[in-house]
PDB file of N, CA and C in Angstrom:
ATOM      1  N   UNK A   1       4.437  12.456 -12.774  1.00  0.00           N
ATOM      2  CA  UNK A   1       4.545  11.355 -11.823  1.00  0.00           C
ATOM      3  C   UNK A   1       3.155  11.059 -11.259  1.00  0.00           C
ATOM      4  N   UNK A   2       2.585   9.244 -11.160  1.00  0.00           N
ATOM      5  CA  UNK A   2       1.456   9.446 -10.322  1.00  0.00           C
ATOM      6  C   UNK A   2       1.783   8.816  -9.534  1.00  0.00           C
ATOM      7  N   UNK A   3       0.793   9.344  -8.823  1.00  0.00           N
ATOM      8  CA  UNK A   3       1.106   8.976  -7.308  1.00  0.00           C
ATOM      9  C   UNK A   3      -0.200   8.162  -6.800  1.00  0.00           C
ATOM     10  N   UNK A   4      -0.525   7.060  -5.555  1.00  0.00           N
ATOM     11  CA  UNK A   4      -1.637   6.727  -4.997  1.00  0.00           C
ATOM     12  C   UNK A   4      -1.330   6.671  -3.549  1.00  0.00           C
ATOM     13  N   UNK A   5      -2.333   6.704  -2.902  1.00  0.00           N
ATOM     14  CA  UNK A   5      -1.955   6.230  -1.266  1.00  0.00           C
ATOM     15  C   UNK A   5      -3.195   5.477  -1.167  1.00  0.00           C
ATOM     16  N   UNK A   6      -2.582   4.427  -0.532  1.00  0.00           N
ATOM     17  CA  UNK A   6      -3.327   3.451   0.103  1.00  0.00           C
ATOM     18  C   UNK A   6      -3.176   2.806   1.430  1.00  0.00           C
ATOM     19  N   UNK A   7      -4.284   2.710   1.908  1.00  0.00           N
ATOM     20  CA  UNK A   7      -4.738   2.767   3.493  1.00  0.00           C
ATOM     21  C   UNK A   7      -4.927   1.522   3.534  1.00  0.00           C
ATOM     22  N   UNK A   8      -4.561   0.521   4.362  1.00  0.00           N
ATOM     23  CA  UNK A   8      -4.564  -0.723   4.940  1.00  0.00           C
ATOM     24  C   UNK A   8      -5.233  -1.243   6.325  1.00  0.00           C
ATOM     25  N   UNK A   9      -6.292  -1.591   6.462  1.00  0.00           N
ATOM     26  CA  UNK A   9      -6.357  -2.102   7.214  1.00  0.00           C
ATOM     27  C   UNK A   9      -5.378  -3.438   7.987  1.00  0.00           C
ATOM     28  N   UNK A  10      -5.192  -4.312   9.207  1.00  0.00           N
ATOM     29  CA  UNK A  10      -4.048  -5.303   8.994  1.00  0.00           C
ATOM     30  C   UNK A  10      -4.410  -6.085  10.434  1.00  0.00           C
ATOM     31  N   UNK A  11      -4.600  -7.293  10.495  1.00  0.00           N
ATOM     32  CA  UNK A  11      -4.235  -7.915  11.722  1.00  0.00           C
ATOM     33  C   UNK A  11      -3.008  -7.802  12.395  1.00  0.00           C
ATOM     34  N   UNK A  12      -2.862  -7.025  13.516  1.00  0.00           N
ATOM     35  CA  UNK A  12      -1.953  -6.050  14.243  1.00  0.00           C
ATOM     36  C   UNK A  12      -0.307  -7.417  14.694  1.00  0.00           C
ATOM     37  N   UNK A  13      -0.967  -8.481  14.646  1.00  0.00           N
ATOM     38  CA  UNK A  13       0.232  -9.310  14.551  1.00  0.00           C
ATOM     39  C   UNK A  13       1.379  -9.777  13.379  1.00  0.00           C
ATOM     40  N   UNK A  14       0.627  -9.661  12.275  1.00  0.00           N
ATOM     41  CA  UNK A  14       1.228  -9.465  11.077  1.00  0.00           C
ATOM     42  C   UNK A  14       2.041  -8.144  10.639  1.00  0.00           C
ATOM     43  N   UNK A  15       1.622  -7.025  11.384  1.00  0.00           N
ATOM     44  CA  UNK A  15       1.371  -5.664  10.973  1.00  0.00           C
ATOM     45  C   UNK A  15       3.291  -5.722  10.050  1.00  0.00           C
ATOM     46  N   UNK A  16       3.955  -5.833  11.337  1.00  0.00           N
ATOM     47  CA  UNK A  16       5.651  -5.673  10.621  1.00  0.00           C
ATOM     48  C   UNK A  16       5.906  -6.218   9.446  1.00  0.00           C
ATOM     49  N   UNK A  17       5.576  -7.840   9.318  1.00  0.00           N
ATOM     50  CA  UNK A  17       6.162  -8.341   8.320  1.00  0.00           C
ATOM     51  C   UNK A  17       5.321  -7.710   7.184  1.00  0.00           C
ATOM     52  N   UNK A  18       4.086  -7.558   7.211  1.00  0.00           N
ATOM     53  CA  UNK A  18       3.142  -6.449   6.272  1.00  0.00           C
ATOM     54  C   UNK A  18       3.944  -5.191   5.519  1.00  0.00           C
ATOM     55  N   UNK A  19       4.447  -4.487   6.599  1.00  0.00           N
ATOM     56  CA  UNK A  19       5.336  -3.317   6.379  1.00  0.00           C
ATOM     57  C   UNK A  19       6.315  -3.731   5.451  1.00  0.00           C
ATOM     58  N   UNK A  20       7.183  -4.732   6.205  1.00  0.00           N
ATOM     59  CA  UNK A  20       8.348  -5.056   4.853  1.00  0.00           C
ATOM     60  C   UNK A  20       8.689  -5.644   3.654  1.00  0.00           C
ATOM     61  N   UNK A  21       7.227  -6.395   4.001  1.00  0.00           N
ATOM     62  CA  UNK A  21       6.993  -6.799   2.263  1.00  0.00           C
ATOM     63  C   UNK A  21       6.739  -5.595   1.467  1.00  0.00           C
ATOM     64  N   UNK A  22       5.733  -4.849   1.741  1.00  0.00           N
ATOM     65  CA  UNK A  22       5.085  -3.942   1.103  1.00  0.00           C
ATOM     66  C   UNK A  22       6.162  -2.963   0.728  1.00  0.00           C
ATOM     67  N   UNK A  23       7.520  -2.371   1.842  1.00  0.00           N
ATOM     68  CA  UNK A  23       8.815  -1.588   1.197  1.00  0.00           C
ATOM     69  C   UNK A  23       9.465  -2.369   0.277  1.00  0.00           C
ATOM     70  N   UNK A  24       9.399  -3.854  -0.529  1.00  0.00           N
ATOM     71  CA  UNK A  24      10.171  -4.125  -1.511  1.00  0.00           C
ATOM     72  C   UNK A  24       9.398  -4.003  -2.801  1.00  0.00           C
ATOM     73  N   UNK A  25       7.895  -3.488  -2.905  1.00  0.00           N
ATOM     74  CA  UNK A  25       7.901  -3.514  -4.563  1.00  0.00           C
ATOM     75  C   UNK A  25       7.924  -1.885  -4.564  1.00  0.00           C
ATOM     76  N   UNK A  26       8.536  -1.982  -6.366  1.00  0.00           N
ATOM     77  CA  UNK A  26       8.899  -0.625  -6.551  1.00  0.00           C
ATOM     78  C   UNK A  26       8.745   0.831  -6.602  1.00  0.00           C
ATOM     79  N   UNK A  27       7.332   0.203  -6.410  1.00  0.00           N
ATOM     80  CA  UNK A  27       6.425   1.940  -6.735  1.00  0.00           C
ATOM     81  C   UNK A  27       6.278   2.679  -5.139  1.00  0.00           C
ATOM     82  N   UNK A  28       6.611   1.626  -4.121  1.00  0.00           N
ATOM     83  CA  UNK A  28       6.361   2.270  -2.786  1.00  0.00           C
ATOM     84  C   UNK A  28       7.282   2.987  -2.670  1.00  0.00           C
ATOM     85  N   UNK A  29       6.952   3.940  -2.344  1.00  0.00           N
ATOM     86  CA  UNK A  29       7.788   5.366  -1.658  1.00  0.00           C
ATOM     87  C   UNK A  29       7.809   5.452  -0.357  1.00  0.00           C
ATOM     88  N   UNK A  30       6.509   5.600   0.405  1.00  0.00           N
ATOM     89  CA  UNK A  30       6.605   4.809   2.129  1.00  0.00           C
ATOM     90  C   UNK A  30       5.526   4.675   2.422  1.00  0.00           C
ATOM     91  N   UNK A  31       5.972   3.810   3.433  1.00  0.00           N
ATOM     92  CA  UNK A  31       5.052   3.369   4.201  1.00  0.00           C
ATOM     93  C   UNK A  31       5.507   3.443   5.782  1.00  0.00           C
ATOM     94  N   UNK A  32       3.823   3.986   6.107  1.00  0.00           N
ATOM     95  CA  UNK A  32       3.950   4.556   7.591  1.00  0.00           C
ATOM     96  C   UNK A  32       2.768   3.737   8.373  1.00  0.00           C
ATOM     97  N   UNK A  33       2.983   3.865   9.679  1.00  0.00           N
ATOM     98  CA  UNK A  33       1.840   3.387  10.572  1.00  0.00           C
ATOM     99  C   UNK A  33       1.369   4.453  10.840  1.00  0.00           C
ATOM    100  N   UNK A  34      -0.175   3.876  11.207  1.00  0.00           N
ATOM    101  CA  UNK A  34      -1.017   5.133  11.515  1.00  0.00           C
ATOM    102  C   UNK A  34      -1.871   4.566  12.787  1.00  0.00           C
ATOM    103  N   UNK A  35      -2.512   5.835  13.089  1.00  0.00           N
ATOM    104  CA  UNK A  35      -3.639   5.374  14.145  1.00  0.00           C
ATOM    105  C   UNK A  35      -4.797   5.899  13.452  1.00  0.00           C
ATOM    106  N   UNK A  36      -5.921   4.946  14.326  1.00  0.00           N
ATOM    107  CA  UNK A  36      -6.781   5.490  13.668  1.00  0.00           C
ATOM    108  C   UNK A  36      -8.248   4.391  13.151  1.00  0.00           C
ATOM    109  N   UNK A  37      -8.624   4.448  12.168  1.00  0.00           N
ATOM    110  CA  UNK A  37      -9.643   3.825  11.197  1.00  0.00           C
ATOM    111  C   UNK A  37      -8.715   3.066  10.840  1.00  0.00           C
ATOM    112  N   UNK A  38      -7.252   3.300  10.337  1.00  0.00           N
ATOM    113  CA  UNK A  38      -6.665   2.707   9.237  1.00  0.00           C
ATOM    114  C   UNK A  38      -5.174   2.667  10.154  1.00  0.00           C
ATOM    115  N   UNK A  39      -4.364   1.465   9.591  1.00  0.00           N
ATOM    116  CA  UNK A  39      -3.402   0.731  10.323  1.00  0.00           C
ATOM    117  C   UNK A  39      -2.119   1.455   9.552  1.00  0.00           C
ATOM    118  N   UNK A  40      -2.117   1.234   8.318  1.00  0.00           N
ATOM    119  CA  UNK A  40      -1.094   1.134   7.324  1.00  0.00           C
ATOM    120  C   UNK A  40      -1.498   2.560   6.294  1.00  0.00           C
ATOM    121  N   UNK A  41      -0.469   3.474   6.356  1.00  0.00           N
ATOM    122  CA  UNK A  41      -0.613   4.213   5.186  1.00  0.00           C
ATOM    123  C   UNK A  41       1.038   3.586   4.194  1.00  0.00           C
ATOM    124  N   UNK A  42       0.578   3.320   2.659  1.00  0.00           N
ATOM    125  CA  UNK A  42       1.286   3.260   1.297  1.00  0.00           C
ATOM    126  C   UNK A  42       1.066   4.383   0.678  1.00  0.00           C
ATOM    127  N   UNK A  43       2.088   5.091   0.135  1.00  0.00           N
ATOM    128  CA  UNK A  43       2.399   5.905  -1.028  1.00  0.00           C
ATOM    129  C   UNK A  43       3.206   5.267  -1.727  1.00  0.00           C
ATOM    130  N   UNK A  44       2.724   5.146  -2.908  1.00  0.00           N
ATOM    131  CA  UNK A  44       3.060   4.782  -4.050  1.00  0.00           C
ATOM    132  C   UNK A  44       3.468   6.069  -5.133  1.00  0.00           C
ATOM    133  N   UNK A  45       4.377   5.502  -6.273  1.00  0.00           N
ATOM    134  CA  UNK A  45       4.373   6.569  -7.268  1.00  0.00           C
ATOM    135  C   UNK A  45       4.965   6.187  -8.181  1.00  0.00           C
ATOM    136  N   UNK A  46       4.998   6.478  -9.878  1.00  0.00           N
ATOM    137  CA  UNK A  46       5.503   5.692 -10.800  1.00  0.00           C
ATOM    138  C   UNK A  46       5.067   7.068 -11.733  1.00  0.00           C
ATOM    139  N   UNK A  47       6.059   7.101 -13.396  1.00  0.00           N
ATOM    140  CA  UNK A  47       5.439   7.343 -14.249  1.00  0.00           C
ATOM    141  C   UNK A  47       4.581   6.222 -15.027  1.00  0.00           C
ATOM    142  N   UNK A  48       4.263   5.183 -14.676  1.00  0.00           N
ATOM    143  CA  UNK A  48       3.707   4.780 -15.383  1.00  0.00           C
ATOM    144  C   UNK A  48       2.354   4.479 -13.903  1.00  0.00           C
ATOM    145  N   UNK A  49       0.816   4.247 -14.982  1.00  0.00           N
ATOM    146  CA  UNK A  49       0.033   4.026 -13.919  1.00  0.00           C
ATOM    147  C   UNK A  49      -0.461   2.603 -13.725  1.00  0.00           C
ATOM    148  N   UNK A  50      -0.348   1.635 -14.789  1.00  0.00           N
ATOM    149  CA  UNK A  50      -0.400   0.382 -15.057  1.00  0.00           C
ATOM    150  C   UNK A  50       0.911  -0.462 -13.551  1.00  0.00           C
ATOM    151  N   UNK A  51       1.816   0.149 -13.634  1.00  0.00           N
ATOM    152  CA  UNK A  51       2.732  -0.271 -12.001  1.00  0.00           C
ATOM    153  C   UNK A  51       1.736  -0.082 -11.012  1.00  0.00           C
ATOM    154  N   UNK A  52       1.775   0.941 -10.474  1.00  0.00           N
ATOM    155  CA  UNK A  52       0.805   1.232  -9.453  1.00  0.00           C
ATOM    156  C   UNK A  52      -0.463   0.377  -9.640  1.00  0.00           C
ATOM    157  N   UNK A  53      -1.157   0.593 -10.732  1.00  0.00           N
ATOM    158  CA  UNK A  53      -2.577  -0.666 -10.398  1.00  0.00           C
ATOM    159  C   UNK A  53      -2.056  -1.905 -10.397  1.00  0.00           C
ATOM    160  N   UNK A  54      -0.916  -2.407 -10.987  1.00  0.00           N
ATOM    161  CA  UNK A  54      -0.563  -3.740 -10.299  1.00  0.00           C
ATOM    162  C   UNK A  54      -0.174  -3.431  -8.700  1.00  0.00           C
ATOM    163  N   UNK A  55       0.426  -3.051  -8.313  1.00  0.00           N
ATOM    164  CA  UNK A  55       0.916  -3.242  -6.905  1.00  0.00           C
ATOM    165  C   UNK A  55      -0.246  -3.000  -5.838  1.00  0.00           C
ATOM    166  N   UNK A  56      -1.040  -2.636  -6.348  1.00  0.00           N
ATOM    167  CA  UNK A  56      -2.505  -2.670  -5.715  1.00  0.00           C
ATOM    168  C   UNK A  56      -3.198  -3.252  -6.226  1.00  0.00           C
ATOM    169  N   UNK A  57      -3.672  -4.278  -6.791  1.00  0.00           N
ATOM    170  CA  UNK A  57      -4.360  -4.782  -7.563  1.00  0.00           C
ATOM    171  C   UNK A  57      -3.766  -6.433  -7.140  1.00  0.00           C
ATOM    172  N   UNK A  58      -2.111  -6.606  -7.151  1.00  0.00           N
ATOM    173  CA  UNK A  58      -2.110  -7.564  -7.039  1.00  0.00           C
ATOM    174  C   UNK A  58      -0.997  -7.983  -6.308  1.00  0.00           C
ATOM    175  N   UNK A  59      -0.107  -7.506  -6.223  1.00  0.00           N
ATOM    176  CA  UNK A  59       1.036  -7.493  -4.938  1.00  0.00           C
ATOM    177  C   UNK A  59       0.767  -7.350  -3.704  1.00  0.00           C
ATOM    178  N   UNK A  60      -0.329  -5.973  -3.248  1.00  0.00           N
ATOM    179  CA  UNK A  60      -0.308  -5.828  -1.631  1.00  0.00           C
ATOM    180  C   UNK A  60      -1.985  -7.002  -1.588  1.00  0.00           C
ATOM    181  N   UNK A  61      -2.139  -7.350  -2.599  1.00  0.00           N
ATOM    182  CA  UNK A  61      -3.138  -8.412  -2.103  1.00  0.00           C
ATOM    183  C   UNK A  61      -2.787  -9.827  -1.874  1.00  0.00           C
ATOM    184  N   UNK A  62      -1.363 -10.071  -2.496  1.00  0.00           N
ATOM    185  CA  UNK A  62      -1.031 -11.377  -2.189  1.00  0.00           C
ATOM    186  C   UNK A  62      -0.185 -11.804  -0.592  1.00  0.00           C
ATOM    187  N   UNK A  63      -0.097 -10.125  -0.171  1.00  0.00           N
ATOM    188  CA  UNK A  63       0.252 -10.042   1.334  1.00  0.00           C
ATOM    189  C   UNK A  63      -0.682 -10.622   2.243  1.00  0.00           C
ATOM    190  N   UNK A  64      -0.410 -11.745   2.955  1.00  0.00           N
ATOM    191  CA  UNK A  64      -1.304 -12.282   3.831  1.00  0.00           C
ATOM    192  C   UNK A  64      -1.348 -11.022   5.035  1.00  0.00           C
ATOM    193  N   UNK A  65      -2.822 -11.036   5.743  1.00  0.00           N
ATOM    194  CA  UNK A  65      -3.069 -10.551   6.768  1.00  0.00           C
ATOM    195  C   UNK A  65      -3.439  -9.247   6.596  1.00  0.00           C
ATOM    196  N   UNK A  66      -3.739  -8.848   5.618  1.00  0.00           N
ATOM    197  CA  UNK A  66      -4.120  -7.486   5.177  1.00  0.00           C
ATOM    198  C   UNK A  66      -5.906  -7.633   4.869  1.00  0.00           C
ATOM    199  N   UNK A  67      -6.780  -7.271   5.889  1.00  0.00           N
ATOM    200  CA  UNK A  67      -7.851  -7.508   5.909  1.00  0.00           C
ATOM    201  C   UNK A  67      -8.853  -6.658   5.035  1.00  0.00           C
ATOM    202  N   UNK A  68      -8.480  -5.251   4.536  1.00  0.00           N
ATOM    203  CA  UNK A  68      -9.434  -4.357   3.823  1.00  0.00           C
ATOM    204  C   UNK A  68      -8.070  -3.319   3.009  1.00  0.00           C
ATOM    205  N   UNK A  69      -8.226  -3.284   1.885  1.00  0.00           N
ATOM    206  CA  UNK A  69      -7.638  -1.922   0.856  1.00  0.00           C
ATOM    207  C   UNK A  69      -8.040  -1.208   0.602  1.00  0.00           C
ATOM    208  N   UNK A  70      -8.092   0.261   0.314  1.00  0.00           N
ATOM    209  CA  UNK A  70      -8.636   1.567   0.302  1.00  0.00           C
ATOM    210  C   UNK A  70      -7.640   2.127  -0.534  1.00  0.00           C
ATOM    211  N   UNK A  71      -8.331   2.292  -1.579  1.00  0.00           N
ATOM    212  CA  UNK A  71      -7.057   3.005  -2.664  1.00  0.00           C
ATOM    213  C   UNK A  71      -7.547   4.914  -3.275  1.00  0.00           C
ATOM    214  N   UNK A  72      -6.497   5.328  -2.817  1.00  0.00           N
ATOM    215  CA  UNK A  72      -6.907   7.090  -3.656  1.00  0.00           C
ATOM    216  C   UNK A  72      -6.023   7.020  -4.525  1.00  0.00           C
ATOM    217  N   UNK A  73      -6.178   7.180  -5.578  1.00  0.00           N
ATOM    218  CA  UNK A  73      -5.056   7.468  -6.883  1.00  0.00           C
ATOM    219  C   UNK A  73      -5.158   9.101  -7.184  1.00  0.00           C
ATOM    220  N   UNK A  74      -4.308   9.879  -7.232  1.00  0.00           N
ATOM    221  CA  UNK A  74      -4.062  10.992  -7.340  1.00  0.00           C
ATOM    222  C   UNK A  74      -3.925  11.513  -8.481  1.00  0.00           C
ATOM    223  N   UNK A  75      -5.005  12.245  -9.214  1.00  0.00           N
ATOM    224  CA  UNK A  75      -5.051  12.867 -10.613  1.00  0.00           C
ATOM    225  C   UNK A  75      -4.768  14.417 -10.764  1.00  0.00           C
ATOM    226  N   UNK A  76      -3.898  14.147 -11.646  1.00  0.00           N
ATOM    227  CA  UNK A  76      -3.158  15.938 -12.037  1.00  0.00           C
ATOM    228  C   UNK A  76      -4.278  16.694 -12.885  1.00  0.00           C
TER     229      UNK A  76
END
């Protein structure tokens, strides 16, 4: 299984609807608020890794109001 987490920055008025877009594509596992540097933590996970670089690559970017992405992809 891979896994990524990705850290979101977010204009704090958007922040919710941010959240619930981001729980409908498939590879998210959760998503939490954070404090901090970073607004939004995503975990992601898929056997395949081509999902995951789309959903970062091009799903949580078509989320308006998401100002900076920070991606760790997790290697076995």
């Amino acid at each position: 299984m891979n896994e990524a987490y990705v850290l979101l920055n977010v204009d704090y008025k958007k922040q919710n609807n941010i959240i619930e877009m981001a729980k409908k594509f498939p590879t998210v596992k959760y998503v939490k608020t954070t404090y901090g540097i970073y607004d939004i933590l995503i975990i992601l996970e898929s056997n395949n890794m081509q999902e995951i670089k789309q959903t970062i690559d091009v799903d949580l970017h078509s989320i308006d109001g998401i100002s900076a992405i920070t991606s760790l992809i997790s290697v076995n």
